[in-house]
C-alpha atoms as a PDB file:
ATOM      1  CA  UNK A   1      -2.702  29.158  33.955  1.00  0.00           C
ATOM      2  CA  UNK A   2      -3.743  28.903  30.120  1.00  0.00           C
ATOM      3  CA  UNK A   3      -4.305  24.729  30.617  1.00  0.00           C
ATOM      4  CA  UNK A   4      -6.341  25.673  33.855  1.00  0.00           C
ATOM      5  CA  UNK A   5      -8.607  28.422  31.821  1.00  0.00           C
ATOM      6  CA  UNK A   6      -8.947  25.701  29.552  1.00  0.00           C
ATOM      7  CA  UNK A   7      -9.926  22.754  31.752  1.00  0.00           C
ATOM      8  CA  UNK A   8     -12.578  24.722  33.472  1.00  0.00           C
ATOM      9  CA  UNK A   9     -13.743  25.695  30.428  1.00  0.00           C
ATOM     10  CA  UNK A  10     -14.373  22.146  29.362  1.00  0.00           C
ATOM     11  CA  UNK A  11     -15.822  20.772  32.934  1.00  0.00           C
ATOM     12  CA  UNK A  12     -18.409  23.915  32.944  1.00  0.00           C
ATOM     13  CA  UNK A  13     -19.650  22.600  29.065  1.00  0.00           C
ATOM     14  CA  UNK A  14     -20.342  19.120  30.345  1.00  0.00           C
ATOM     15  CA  UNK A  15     -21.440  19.533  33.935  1.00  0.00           C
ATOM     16  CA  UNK A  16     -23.457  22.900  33.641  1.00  0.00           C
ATOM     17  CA  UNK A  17     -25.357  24.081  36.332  1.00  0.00           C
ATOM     18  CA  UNK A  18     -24.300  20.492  37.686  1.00  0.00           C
ATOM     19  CA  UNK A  19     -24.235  17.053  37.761  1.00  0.00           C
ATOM     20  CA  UNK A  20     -27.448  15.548  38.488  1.00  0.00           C
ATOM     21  CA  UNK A  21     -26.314  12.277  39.740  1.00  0.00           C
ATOM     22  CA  UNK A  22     -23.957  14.399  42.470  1.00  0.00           C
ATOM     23  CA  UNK A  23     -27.120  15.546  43.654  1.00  0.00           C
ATOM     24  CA  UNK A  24     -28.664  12.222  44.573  1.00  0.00           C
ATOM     25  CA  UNK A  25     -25.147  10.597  45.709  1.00  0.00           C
ATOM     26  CA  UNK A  26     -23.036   9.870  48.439  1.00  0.00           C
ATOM     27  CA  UNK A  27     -19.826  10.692  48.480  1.00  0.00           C
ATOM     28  CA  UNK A  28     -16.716   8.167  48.842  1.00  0.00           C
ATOM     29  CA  UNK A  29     -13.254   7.339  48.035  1.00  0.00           C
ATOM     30  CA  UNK A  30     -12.501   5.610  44.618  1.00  0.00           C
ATOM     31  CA  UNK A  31      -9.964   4.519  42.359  1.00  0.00           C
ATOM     32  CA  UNK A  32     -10.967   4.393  39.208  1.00  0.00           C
ATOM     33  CA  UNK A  33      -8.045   3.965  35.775  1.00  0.00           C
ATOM     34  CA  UNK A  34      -8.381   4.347  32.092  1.00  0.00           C
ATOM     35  CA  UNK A  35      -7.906   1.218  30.187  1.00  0.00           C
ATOM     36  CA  UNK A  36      -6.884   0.694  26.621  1.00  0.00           C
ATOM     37  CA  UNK A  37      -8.932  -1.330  23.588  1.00  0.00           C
ATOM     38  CA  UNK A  38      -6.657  -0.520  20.775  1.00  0.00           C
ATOM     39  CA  UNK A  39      -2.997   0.105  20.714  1.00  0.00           C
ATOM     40  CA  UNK A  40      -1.778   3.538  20.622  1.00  0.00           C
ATOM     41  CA  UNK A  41       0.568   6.129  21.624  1.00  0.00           C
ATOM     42  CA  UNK A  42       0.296   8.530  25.027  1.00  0.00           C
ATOM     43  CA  UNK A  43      -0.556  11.938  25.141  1.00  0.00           C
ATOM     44  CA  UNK A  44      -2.371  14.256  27.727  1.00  0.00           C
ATOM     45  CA  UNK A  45      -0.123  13.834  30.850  1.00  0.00           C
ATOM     46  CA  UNK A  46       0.540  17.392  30.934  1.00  0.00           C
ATOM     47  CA  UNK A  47      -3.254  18.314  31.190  1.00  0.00           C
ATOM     48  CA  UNK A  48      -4.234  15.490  33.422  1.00  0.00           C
ATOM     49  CA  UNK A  49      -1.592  16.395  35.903  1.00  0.00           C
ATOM     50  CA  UNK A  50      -3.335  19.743  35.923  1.00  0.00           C
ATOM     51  CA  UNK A  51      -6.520  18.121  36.664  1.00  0.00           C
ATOM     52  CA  UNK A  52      -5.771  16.442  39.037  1.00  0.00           C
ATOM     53  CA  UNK A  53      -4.370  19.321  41.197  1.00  0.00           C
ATOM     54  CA  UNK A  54      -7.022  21.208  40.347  1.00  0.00           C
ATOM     55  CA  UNK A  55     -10.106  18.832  41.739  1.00  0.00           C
ATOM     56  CA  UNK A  56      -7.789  17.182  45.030  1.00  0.00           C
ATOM     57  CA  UNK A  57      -7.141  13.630  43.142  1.00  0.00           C
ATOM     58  CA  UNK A  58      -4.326  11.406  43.453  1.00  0.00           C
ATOM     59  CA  UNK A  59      -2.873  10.881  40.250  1.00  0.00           C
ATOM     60  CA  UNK A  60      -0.828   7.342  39.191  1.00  0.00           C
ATOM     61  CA  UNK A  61       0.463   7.263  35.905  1.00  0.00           C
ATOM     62  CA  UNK A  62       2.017   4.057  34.345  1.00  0.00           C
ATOM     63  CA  UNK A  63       2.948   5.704  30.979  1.00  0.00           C
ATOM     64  CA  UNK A  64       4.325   9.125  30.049  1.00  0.00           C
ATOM     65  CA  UNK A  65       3.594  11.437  26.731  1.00  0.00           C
ATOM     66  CA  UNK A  66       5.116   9.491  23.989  1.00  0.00           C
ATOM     67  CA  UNK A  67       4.935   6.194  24.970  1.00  0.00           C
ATOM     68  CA  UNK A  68       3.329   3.499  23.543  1.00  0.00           C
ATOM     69  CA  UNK A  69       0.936   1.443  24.798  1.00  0.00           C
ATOM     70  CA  UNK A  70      -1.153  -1.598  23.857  1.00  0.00           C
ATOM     71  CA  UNK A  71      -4.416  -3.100  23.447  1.00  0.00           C
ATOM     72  CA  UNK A  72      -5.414  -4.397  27.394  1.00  0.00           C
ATOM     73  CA  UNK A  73      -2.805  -1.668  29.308  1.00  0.00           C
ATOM     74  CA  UNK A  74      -4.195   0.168  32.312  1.00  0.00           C
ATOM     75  CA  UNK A  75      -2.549   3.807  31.153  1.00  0.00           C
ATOM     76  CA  UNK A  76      -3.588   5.625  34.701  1.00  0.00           C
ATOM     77  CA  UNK A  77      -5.392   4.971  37.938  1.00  0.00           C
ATOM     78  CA  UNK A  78      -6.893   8.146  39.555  1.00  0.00           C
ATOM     79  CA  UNK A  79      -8.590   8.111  43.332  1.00  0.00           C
ATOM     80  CA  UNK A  80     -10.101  10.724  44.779  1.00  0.00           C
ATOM     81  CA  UNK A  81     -13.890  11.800  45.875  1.00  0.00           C
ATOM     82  CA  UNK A  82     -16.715   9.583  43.790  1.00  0.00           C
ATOM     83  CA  UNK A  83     -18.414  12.750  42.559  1.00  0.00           C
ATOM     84  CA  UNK A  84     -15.333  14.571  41.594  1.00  0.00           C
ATOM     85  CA  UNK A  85     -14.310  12.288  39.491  1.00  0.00           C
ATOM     86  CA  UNK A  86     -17.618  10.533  38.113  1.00  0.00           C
ATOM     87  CA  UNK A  87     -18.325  14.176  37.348  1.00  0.00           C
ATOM     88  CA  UNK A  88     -14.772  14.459  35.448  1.00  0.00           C
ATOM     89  CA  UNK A  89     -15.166  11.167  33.710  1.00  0.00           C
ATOM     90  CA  UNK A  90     -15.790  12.113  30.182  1.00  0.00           C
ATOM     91  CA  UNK A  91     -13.719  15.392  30.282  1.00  0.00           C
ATOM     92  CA  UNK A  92     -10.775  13.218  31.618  1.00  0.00           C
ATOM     93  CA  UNK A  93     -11.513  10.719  28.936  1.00  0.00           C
ATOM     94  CA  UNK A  94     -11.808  13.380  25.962  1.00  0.00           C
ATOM     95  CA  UNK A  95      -8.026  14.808  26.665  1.00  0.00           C
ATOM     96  CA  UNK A  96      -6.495  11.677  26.732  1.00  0.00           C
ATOM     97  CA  UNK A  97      -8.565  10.268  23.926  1.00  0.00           C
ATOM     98  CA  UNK A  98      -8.258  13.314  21.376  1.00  0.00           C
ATOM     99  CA  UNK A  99      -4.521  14.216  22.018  1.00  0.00           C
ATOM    100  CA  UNK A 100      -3.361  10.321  22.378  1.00  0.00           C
ATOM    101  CA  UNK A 101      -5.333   9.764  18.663  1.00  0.00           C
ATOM    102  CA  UNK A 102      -3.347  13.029  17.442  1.00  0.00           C
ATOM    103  CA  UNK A 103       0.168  11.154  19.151  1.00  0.00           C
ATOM    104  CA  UNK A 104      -0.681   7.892  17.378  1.00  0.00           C
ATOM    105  CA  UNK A 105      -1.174   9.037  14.119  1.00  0.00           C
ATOM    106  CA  UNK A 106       1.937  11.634  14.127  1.00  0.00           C
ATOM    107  CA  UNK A 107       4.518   8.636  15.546  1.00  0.00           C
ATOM    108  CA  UNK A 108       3.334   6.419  12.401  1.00  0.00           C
ATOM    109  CA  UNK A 109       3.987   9.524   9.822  1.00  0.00           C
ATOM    110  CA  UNK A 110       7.444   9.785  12.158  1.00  0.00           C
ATOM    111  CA  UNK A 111       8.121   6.337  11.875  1.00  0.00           C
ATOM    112  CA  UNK A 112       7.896   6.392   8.046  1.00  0.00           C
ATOM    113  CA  UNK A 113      10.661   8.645   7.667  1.00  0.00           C
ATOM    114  CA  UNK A 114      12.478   7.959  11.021  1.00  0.00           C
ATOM    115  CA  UNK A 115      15.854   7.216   9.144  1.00  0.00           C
ATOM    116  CA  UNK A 116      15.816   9.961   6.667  1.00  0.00           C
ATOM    117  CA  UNK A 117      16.615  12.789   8.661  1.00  0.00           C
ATOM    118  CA  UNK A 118      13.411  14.447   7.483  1.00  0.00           C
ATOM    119  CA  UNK A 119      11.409  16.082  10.283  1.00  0.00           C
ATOM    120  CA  UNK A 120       7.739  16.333  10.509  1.00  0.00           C
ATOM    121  CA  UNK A 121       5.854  19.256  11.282  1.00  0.00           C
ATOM    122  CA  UNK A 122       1.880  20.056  11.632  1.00  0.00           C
ATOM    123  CA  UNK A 123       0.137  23.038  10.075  1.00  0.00           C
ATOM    124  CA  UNK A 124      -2.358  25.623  11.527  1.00  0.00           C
ATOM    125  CA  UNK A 125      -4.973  23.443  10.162  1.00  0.00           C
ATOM    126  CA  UNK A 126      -6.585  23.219  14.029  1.00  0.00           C
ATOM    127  CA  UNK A 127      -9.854  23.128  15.539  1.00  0.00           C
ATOM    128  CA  UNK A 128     -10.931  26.666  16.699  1.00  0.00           C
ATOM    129  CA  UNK A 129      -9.029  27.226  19.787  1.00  0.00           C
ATOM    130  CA  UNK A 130      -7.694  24.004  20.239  1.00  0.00           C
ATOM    131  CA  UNK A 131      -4.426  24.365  18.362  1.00  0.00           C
ATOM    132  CA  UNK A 132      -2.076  24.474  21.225  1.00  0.00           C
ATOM    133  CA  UNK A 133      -3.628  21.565  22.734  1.00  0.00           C
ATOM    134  CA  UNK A 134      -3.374  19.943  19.157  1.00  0.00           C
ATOM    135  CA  UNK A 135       0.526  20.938  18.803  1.00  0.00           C
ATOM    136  CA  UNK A 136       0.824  19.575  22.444  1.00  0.00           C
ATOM    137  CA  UNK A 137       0.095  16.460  21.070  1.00  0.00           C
ATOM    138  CA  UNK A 138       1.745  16.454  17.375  1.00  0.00           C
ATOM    139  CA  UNK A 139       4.623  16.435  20.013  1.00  0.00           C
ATOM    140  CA  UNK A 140       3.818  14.063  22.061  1.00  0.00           C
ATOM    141  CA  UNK A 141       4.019  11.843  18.694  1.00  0.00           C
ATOM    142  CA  UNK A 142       7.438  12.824  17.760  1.00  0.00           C
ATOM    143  CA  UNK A 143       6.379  15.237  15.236  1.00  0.00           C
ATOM    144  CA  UNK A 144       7.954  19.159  15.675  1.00  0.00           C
ATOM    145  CA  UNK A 145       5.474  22.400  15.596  1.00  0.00           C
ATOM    146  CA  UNK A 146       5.460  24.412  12.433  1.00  0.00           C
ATOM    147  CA  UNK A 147       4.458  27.807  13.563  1.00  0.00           C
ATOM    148  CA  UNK A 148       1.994  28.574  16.219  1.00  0.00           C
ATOM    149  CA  UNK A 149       0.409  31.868  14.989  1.00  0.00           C
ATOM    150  CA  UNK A 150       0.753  34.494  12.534  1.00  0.00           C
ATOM    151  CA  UNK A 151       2.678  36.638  14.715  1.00  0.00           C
ATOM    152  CA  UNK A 152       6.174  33.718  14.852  1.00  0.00           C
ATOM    153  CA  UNK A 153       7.154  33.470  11.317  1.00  0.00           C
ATOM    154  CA  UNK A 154       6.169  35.326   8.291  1.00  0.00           C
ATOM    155  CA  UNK A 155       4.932  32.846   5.417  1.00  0.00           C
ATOM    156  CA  UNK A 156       3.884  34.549   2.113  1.00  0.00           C
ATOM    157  CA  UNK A 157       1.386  32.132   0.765  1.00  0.00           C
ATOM    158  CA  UNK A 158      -0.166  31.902  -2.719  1.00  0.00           C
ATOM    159  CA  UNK A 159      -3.225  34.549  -2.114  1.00  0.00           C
ATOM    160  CA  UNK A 160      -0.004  36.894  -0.044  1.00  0.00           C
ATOM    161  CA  UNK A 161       1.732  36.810  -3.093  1.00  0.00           C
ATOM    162  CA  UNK A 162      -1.102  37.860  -5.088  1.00  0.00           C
ATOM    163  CA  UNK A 163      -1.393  41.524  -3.408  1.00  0.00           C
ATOM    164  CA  UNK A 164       2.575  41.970  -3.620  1.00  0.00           C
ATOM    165  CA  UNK A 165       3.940  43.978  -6.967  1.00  0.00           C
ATOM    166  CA  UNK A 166       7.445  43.298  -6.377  1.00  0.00           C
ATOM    167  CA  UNK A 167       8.638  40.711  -4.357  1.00  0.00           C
ATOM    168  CA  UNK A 168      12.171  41.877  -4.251  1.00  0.00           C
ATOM    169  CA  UNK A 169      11.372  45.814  -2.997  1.00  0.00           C
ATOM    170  CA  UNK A 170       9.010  43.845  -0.777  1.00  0.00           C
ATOM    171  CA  UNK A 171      11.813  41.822   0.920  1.00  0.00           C
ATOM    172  CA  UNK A 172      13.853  44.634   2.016  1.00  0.00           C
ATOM    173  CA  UNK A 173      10.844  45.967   3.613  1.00  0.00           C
ATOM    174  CA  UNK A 174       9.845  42.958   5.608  1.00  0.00           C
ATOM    175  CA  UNK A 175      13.486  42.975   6.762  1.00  0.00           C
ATOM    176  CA  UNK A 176      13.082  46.445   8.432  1.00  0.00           C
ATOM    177  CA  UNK A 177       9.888  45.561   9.724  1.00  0.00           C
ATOM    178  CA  UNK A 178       9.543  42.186  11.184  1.00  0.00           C
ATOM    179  CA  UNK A 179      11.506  41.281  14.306  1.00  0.00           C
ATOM    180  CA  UNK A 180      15.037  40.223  13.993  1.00  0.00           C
ATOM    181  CA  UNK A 181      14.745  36.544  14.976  1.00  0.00           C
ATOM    182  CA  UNK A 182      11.691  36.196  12.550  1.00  0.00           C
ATOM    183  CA  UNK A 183      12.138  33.770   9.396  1.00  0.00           C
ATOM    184  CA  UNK A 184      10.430  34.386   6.528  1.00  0.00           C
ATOM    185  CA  UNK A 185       9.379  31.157   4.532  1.00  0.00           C
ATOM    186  CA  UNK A 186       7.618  31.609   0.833  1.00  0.00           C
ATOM    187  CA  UNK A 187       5.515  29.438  -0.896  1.00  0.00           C
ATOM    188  CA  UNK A 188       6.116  27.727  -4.040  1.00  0.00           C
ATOM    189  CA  UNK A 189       4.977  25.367  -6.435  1.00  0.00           C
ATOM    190  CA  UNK A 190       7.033  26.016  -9.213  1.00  0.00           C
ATOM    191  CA  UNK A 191      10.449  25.759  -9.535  1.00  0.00           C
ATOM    192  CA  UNK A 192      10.975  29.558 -10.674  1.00  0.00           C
ATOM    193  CA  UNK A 193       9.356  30.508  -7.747  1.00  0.00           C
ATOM    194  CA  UNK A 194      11.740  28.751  -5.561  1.00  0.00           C
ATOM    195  CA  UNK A 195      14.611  29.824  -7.377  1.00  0.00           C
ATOM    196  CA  UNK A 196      13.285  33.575  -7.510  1.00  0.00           C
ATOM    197  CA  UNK A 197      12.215  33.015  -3.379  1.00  0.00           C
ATOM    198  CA  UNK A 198      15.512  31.841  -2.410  1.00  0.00           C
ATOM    199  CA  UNK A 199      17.324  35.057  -4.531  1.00  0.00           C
ATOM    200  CA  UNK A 200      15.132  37.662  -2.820  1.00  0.00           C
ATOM    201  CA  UNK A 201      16.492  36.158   0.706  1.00  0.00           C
ATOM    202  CA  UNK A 202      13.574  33.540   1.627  1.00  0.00           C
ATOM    203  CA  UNK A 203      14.475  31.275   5.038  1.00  0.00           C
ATOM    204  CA  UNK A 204      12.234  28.760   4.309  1.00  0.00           C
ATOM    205  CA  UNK A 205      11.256  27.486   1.087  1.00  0.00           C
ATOM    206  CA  UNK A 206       7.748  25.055   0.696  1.00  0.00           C
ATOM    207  CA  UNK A 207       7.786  23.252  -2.055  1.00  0.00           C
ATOM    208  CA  UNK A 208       3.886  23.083  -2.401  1.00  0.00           C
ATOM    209  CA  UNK A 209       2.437  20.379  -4.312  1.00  0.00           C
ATOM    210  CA  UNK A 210       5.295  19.768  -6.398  1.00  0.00           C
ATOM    211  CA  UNK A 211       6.097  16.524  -8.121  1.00  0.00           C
ATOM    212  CA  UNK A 212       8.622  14.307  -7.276  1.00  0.00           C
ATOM    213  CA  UNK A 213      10.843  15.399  -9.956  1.00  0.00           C
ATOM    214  CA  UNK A 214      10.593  18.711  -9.590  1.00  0.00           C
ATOM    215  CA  UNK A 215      10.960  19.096  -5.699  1.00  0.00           C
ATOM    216  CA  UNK A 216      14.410  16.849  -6.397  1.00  0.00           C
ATOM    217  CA  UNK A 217      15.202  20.446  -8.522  1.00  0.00           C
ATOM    218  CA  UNK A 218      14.491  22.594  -6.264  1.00  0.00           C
ATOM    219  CA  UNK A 219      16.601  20.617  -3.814  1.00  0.00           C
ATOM    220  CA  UNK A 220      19.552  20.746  -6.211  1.00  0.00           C
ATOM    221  CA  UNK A 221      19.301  24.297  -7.002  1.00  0.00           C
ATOM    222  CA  UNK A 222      19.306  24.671  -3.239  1.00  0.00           C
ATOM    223  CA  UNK A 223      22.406  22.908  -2.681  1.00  0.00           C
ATOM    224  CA  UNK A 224      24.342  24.422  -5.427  1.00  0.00           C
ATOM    225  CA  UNK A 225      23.057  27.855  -4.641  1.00  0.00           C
ATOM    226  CA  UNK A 226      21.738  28.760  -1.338  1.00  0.00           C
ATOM    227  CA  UNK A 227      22.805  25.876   1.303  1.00  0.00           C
ATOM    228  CA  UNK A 228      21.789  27.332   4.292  1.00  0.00           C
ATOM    229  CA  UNK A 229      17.797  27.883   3.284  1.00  0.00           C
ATOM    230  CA  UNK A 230      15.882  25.471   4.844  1.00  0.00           C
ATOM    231  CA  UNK A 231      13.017  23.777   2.474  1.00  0.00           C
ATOM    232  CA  UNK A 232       9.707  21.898   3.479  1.00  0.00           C
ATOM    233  CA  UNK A 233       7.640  19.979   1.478  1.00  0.00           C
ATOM    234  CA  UNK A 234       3.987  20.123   1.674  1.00  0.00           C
ATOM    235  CA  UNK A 235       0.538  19.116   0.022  1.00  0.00           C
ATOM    236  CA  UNK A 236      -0.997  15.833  -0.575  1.00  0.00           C
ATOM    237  CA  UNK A 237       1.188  14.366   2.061  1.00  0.00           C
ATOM    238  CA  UNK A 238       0.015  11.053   3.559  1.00  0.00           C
ATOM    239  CA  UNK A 239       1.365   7.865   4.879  1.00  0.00           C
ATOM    240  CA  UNK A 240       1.993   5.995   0.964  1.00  0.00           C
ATOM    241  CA  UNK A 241       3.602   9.385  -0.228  1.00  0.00           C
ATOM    242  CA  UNK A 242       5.332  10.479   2.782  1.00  0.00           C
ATOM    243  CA  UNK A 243       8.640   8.456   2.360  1.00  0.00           C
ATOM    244  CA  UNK A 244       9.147   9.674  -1.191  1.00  0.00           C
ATOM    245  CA  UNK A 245       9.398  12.901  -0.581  1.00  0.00           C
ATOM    246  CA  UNK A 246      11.304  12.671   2.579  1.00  0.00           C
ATOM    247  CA  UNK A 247      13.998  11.091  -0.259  1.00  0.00           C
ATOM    248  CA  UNK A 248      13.996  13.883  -2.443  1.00  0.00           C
ATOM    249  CA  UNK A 249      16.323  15.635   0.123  1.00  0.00           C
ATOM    250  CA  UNK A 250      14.059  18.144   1.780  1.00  0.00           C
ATOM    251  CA  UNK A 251      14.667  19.237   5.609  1.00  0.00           C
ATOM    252  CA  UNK A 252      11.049  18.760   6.434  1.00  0.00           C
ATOM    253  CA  UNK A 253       7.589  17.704   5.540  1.00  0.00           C
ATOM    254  CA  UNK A 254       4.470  19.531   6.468  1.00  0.00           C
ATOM    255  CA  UNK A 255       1.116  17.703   7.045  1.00  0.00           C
ATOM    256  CA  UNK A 256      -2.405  19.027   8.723  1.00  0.00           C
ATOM    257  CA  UNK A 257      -3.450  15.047   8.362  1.00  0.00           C
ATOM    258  CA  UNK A 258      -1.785  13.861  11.236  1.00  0.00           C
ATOM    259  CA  UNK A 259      -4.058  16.685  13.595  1.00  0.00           C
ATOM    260  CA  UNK A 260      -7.688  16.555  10.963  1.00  0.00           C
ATOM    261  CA  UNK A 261      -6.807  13.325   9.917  1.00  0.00           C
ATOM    262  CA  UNK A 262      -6.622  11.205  13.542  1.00  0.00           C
ATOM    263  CA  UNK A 263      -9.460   8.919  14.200  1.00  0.00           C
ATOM    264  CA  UNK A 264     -10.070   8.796  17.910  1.00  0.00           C
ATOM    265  CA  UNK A 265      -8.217   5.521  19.515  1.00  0.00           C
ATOM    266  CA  UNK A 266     -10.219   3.722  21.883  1.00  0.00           C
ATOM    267  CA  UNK A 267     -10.322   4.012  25.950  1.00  0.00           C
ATOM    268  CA  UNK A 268     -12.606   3.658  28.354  1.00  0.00           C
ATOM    269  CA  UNK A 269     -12.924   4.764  32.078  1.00  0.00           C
ATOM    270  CA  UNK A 270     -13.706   1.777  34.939  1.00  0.00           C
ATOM    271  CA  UNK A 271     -13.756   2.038  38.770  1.00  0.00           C
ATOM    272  CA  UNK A 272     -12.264  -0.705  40.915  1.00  0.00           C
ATOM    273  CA  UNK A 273     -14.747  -2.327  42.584  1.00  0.00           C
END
């Protein structure tokens, strides 16, 4: 229902109070496919199914979320009523275009660290009320959500940490308070403040915008200490830098670059004469 709400949504903001060349033209059956004009990775399948149910077309896919594809590849041929789907054109095209960018730049930050065991993960660094068609397609790229919402996992931040007096009394509050399955991850960028976060009872650690050297601490205070907290890397993460820190022996590695970051890949719509 949510994808639904949100594809009507984005057919009412480009047809309006209608499309002007429905008014003048007659209808007919067409086939029409998206064609690739770069490489690039698939995403979208999941929303374009739901289009297609929702406006009577018959869909034909000849690649799935995740797969790659390359420059010249038909990715889908769609048929169906000329106005429906001239009128759908663009909105077809800007779903596969934004979330298949998003895929394409995730499965090159996955394939950087594909044999380290690292994971990858996105932030909450979305476009307003797009995030869980962004984290749809951080997926579709190989890349694993970090949390969807304030209300899934309690991170204490820098400017959280500011308004609490003692982190310790603070702790053993939260863990009356929050739900059971809840983690609590803390932010750090110092090793103190790891050490100190992992004594209080942290889940998660971030080791934010750390060097090198000193997230390689953290990680050995970790293993000597506290084995079973998990700790992510984050900041200043991009594809030079993101192999180095997978190495320093972190579990994962946070970046909002592969959703803010993705140019747009290019497609383009055609009909079959």
């Amino acid at each position: 229902m949510l994808k639904e709400q949100f594809l009507k949504s984005l057919v009412v903001e480009d047809v309006g109070r209608g499309d002007l060349f429905s008014r003048i033209s007659t209808s007919k059956e067409i086939r029409a496919y998206i064609i690739a004009k770069s490489d690039g990775v698939f995403a979208g399948q999941a929303y374009i199914e739901t289009f297609a149910k929702m406006y009577d077309l018959a869909l034909d896919l000849k690649v799935n979320d995740g797969d790659s594809f390359i420059k010249g590849e038909k990715l889908l041929f769609i048929s169906g009523d000329s106005k429906s789907i001239l009128s759908l054109e663009r909105s077809i095209l800007d779903i596969v275009l934004h979330a298949s960018s998003i895929a394409t730049l995730t499965a090159q930050y996955v394939d950087a660290i594909k044999d380290t065991g690292v994971k990858l993960l996105d932030t909450r660094k979305t476009r307003p009320l797009l995030r869980e068609f962004e984290k749809y397609a951080v997926r579709c790229g190989g890349g694993i959500n970090h949390r969807m919402g304030l209300d899934d996992c309690l991170m204490l931040k820098d400017t959280h940490l500011q308004t609490i007096d003692n982190l310790d009394t603070f702790m053993k509050e939260v863990r009356q308070k929050i739900p059971f399955t809840s983690k609590v991850e803390i932010e750090c960028e110092s090793l103190e403040m790891a050490i100190k976060s992992m004594q209080v009872g942290a889940d998660i650690v971030m080791c934010d915008n750390m060097s090198l050297h000193m997230t390689k601490e953290v990680v050995n205070y970790r293993n000597s200490h506290y084995p079973h907290i998990l700790l992510e890397a984050s900041g200043n993460v991009t594809l030079e830098t993101i192999r180095e820190i997978a190495k320093t022996g972190v579990d994962a590695i946070s970046s909002g670059s592969i959703i803010h970051q993705a140019n747009w890949i290019d497609l383009s719509m055609k009909v079959e004469k």
